[in-house]
PDB file of N, CA and C in Angstrom:
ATOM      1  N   UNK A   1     -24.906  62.719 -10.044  1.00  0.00           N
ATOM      2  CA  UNK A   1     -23.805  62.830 -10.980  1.00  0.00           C
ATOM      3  C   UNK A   1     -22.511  62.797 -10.166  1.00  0.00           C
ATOM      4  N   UNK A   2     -21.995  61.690 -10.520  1.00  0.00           N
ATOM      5  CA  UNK A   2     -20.271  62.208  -9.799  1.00  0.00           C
ATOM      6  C   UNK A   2     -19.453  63.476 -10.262  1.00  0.00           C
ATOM      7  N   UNK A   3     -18.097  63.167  -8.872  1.00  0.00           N
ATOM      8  CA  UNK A   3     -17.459  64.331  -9.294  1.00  0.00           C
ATOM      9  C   UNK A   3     -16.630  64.464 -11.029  1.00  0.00           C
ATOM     10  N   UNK A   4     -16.684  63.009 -10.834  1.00  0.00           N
ATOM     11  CA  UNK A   4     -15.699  62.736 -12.456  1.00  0.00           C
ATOM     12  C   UNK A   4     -16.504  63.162 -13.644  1.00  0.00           C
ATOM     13  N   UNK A   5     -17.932  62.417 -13.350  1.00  0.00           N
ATOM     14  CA  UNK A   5     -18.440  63.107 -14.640  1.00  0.00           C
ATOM     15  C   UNK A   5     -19.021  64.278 -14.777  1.00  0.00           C
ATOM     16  N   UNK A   6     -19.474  64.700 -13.934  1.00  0.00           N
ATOM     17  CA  UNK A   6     -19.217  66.696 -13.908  1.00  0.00           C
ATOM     18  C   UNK A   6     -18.323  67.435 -14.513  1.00  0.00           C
ATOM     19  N   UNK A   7     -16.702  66.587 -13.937  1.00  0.00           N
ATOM     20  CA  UNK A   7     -15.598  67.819 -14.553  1.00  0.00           C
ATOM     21  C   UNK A   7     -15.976  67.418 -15.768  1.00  0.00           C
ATOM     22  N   UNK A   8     -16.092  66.191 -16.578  1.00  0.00           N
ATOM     23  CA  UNK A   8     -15.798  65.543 -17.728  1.00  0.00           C
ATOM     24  C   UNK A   8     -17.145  66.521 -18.375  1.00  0.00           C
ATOM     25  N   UNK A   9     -18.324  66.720 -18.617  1.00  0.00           N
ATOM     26  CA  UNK A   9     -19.671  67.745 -18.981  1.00  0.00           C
ATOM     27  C   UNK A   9     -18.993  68.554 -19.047  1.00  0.00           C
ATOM     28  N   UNK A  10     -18.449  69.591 -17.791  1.00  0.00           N
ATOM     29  CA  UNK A  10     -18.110  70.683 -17.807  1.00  0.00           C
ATOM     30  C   UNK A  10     -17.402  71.070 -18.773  1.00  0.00           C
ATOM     31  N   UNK A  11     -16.497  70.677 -18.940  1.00  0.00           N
ATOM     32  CA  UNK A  11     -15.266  70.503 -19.687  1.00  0.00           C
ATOM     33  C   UNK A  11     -15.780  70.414 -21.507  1.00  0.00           C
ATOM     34  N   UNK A  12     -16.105  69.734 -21.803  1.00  0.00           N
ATOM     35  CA  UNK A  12     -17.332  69.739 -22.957  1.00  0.00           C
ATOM     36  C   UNK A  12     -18.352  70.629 -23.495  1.00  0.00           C
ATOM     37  N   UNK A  13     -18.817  71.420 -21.851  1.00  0.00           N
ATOM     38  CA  UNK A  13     -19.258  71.936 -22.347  1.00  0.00           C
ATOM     39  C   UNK A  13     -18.573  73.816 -22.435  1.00  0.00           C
ATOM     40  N   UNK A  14     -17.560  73.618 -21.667  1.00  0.00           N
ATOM     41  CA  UNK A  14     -16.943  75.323 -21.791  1.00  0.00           C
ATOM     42  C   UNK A  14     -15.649  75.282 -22.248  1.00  0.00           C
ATOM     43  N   UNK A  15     -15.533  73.851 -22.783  1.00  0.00           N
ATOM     44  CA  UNK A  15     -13.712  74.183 -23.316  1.00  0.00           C
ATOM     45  C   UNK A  15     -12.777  74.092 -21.716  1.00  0.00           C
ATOM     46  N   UNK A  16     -12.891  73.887 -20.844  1.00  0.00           N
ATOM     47  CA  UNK A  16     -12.192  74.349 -19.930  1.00  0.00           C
ATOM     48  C   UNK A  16     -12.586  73.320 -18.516  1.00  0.00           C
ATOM     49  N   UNK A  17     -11.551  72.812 -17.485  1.00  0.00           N
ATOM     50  CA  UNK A  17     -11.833  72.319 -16.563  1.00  0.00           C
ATOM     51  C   UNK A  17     -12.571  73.296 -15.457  1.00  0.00           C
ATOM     52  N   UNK A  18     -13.333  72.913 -14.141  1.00  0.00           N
ATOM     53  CA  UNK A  18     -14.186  73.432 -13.484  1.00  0.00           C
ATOM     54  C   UNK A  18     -13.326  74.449 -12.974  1.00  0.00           C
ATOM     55  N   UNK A  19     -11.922  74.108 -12.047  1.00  0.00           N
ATOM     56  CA  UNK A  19     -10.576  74.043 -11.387  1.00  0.00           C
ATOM     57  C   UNK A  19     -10.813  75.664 -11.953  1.00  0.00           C
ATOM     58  N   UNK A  20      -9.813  75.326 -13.379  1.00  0.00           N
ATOM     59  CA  UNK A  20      -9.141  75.886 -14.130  1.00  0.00           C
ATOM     60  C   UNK A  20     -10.270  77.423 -14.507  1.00  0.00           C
ATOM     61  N   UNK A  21     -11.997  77.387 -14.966  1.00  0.00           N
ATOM     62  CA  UNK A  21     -12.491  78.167 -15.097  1.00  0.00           C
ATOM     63  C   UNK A  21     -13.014  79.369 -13.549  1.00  0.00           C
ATOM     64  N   UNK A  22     -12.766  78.379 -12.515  1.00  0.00           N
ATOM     65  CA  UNK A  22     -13.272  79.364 -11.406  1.00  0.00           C
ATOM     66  C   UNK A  22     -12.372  80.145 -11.060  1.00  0.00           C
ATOM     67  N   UNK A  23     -10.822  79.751 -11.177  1.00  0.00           N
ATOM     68  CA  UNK A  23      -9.397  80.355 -11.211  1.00  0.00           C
ATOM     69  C   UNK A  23      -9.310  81.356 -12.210  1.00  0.00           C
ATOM     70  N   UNK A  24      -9.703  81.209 -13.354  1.00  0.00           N
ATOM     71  CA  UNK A  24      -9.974  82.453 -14.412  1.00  0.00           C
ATOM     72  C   UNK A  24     -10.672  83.465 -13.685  1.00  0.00           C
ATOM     73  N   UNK A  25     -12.345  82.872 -13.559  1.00  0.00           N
ATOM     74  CA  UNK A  25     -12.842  83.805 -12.972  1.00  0.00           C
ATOM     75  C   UNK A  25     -12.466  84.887 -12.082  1.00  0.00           C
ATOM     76  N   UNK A  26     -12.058  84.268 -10.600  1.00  0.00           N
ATOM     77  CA  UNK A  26     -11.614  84.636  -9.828  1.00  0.00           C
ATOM     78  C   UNK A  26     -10.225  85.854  -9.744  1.00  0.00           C
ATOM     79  N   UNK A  27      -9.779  85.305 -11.295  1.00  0.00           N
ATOM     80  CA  UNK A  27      -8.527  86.617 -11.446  1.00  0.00           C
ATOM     81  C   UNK A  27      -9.213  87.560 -12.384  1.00  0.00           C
ATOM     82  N   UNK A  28     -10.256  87.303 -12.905  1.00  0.00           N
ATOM     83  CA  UNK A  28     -10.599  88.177 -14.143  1.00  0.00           C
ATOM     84  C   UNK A  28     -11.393  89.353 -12.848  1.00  0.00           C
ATOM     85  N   UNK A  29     -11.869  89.178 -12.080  1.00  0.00           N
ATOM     86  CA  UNK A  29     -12.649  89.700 -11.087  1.00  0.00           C
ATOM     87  C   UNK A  29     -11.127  90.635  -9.939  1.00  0.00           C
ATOM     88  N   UNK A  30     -10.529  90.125  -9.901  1.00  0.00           N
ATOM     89  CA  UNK A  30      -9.396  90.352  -8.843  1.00  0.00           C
ATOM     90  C   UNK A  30      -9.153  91.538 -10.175  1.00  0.00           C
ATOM     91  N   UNK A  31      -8.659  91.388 -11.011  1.00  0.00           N
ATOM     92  CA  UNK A  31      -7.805  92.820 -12.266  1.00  0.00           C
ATOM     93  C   UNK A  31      -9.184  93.697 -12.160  1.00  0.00           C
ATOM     94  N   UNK A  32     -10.457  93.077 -12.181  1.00  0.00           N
ATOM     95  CA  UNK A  32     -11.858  94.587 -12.023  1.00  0.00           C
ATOM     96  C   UNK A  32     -11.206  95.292 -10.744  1.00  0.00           C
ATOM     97  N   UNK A  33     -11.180  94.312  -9.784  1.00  0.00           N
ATOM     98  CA  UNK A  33     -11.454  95.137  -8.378  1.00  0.00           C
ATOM     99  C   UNK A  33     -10.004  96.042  -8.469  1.00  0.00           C
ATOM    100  N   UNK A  34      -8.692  95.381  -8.922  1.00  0.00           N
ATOM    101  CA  UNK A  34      -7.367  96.187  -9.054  1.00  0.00           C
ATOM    102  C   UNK A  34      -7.420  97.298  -9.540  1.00  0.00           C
ATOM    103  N   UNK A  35      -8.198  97.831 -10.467  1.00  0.00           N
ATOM    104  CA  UNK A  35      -8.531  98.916 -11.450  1.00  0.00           C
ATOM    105  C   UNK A  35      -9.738  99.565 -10.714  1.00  0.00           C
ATOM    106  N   UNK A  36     -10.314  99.295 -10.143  1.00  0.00           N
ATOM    107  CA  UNK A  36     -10.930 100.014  -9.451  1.00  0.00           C
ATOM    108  C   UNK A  36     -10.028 100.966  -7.534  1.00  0.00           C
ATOM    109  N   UNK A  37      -9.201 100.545  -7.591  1.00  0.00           N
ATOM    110  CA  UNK A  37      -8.185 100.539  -6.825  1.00  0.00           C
ATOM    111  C   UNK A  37      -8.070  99.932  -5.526  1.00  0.00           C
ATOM    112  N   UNK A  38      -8.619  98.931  -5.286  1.00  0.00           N
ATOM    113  CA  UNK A  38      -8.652  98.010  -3.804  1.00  0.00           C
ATOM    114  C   UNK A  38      -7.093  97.349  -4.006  1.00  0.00           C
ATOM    115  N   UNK A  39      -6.834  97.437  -3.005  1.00  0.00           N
ATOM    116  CA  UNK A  39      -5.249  97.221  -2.503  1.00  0.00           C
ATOM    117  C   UNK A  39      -5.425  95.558  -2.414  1.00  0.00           C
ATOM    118  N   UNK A  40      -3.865  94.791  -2.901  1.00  0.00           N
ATOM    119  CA  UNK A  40      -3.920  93.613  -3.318  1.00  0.00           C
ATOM    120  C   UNK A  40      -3.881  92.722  -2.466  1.00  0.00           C
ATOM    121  N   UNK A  41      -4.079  92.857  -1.282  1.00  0.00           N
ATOM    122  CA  UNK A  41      -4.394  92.322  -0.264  1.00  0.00           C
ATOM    123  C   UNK A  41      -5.778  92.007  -0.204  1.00  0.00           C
ATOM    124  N   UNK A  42      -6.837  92.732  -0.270  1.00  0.00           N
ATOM    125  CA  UNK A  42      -7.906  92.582   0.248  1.00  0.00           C
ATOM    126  C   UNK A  42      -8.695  92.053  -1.044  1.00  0.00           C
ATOM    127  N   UNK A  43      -8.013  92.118  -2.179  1.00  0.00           N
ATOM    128  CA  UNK A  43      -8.568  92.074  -3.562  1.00  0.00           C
ATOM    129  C   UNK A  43      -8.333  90.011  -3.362  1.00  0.00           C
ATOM    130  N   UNK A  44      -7.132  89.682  -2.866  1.00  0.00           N
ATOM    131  CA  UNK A  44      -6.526  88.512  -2.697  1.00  0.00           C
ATOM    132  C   UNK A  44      -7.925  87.422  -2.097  1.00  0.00           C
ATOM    133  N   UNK A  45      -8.002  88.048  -1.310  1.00  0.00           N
ATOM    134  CA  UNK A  45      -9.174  87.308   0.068  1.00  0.00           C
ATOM    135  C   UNK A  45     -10.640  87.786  -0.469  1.00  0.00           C
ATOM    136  N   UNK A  46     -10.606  88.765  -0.882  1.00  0.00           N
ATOM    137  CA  UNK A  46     -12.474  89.210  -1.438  1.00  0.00           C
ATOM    138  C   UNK A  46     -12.712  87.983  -2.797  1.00  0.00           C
ATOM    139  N   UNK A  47     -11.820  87.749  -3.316  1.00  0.00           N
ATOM    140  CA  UNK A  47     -12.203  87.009  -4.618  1.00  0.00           C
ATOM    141  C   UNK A  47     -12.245  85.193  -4.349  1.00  0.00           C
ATOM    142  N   UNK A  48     -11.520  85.285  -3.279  1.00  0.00           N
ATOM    143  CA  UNK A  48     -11.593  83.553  -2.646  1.00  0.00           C
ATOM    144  C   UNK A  48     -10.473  82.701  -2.457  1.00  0.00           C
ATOM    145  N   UNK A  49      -9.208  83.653  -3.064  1.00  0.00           N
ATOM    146  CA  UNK A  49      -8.177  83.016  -2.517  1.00  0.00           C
ATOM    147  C   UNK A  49      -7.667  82.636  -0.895  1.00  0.00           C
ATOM    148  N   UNK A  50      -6.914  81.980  -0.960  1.00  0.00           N
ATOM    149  CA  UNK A  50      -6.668  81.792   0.728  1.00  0.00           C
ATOM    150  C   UNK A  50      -5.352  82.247   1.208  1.00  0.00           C
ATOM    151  N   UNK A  51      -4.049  82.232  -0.169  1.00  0.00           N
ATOM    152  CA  UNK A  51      -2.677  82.497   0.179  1.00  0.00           C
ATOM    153  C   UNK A  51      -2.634  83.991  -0.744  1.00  0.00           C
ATOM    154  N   UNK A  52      -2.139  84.701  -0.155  1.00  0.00           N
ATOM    155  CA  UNK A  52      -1.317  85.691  -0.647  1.00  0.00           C
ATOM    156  C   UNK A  52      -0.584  85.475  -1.758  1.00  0.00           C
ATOM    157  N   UNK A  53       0.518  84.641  -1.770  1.00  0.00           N
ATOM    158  CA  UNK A  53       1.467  84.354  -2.324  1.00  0.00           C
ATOM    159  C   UNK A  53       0.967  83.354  -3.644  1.00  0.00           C
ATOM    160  N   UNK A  54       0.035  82.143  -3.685  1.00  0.00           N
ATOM    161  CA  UNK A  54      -0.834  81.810  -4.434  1.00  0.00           C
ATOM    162  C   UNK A  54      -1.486  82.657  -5.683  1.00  0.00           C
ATOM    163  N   UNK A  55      -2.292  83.706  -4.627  1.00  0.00           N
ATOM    164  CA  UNK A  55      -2.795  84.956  -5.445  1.00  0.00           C
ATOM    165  C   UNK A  55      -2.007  85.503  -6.414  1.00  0.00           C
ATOM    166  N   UNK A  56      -0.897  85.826  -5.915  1.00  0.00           N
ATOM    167  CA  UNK A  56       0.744  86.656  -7.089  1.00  0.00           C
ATOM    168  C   UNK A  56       1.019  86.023  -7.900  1.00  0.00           C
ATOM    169  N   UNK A  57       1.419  84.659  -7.538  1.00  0.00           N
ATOM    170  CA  UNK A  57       1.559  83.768  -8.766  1.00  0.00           C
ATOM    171  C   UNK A  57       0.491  83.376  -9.799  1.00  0.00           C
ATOM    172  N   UNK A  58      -0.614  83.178  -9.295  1.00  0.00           N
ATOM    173  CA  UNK A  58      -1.429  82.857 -10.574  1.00  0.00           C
ATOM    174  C   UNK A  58      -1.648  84.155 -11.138  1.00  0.00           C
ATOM    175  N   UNK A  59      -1.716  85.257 -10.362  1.00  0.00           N
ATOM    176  CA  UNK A  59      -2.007  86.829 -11.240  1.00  0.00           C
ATOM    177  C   UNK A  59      -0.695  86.672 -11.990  1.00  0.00           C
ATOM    178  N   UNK A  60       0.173  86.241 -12.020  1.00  0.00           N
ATOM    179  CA  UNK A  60       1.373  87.018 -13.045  1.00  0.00           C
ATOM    180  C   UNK A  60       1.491  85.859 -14.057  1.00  0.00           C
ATOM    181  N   UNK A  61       1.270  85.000 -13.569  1.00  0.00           N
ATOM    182  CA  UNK A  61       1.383  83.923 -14.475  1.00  0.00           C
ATOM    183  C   UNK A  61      -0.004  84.218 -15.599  1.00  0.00           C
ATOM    184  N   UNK A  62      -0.963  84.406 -15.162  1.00  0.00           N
ATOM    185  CA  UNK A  62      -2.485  84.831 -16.135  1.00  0.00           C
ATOM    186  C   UNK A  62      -2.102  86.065 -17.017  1.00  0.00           C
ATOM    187  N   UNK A  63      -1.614  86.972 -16.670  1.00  0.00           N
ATOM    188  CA  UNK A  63      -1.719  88.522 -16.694  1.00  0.00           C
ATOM    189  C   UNK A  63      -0.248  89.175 -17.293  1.00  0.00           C
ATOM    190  N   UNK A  64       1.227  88.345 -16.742  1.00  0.00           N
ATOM    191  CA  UNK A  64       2.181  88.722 -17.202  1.00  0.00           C
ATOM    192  C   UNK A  64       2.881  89.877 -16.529  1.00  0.00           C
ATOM    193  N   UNK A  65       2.375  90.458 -15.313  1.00  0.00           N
ATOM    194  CA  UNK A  65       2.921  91.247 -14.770  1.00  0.00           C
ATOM    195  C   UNK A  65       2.238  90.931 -12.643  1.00  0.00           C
ATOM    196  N   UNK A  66       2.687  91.789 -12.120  1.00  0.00           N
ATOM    197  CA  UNK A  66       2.247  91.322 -10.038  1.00  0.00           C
ATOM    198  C   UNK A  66       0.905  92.158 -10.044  1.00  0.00           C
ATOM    199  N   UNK A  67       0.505  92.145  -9.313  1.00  0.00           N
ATOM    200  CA  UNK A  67      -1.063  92.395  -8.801  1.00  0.00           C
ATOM    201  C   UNK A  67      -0.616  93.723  -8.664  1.00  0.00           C
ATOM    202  N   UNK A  68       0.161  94.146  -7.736  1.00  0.00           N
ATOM    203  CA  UNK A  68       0.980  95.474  -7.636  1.00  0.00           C
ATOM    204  C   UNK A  68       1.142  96.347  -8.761  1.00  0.00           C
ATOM    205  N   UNK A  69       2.021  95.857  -9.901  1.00  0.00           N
ATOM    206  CA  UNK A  69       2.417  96.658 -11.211  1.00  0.00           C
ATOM    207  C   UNK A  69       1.281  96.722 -11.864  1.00  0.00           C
ATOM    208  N   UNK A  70       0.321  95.855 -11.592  1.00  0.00           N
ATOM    209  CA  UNK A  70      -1.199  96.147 -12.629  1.00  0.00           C
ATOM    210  C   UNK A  70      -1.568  97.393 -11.977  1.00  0.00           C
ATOM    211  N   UNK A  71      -1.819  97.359 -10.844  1.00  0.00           N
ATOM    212  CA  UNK A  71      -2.558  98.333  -9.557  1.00  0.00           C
ATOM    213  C   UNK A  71      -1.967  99.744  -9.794  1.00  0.00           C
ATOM    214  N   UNK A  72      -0.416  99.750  -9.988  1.00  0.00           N
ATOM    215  CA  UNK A  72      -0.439 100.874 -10.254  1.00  0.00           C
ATOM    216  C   UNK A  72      -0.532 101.051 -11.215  1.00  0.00           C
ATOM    217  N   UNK A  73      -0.459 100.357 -12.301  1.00  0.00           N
ATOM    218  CA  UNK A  73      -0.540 101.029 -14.057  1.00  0.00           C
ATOM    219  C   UNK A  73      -2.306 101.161 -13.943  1.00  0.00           C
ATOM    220  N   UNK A  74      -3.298 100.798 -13.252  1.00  0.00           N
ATOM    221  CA  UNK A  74      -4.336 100.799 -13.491  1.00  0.00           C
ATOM    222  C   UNK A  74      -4.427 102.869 -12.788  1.00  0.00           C
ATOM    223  N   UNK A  75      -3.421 102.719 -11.806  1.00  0.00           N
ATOM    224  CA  UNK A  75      -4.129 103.746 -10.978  1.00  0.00           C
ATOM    225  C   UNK A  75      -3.017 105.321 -11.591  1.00  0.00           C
ATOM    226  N   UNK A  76      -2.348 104.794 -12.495  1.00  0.00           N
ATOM    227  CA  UNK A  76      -1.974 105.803 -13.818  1.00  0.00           C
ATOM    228  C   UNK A  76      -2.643 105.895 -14.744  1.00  0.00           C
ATOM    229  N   UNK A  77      -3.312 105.291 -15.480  1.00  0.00           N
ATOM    230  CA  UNK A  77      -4.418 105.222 -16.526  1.00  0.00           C
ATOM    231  C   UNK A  77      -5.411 106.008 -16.093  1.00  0.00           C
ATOM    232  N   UNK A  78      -5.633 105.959 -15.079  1.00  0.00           N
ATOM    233  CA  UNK A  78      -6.989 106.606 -14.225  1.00  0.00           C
ATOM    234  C   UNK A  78      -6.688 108.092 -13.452  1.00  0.00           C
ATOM    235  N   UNK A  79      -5.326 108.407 -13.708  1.00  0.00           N
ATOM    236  CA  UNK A  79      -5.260 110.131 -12.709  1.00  0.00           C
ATOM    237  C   UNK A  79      -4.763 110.474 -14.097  1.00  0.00           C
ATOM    238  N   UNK A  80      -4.869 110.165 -15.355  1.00  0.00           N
ATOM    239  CA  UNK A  80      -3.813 110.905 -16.578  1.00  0.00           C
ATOM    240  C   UNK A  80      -4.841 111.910 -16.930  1.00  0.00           C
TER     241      UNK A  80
END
């Protein structure tokens, strides 16, 4: 199977490009580990990103707020 018609299945079959769903993943997993309280550094690189700065932007852009302001609103929710 090529790469074209893979994305093109994929896509068909989850609503969503391959790209685009492992990038979900990958942040939906990064906000677990944030709430669990791993510092956004290591949360950045454990989930498969490679840039720091990459990481921030797609978290705020997904999420609406920095990896940081989640981290701590997660780690207020959790000492109340």
């Amino acid at each position: 199977m090529s790469p074209y018609h893979f994305a093109r299945v994929f896509r068909e079959l989850t609503g969503t490009p391959p790209h685009r769903y492992l990038l979900n993943r990958r942040l939906t997993i990064a906000a677990e580990r944030l709430r669990d309280g791993e510092s956004v550094t290591e949360t950045c690189f454990a989930v498969g990103f490679q840039s720091l700065s990459h990481f921030i932007h797609s978290f705020r852009r997904t999420f609406g707020t920095s990896p940081s302001r989640f981290l701590s609103a997660a780690a207020n929710t959790t000492s109340s």
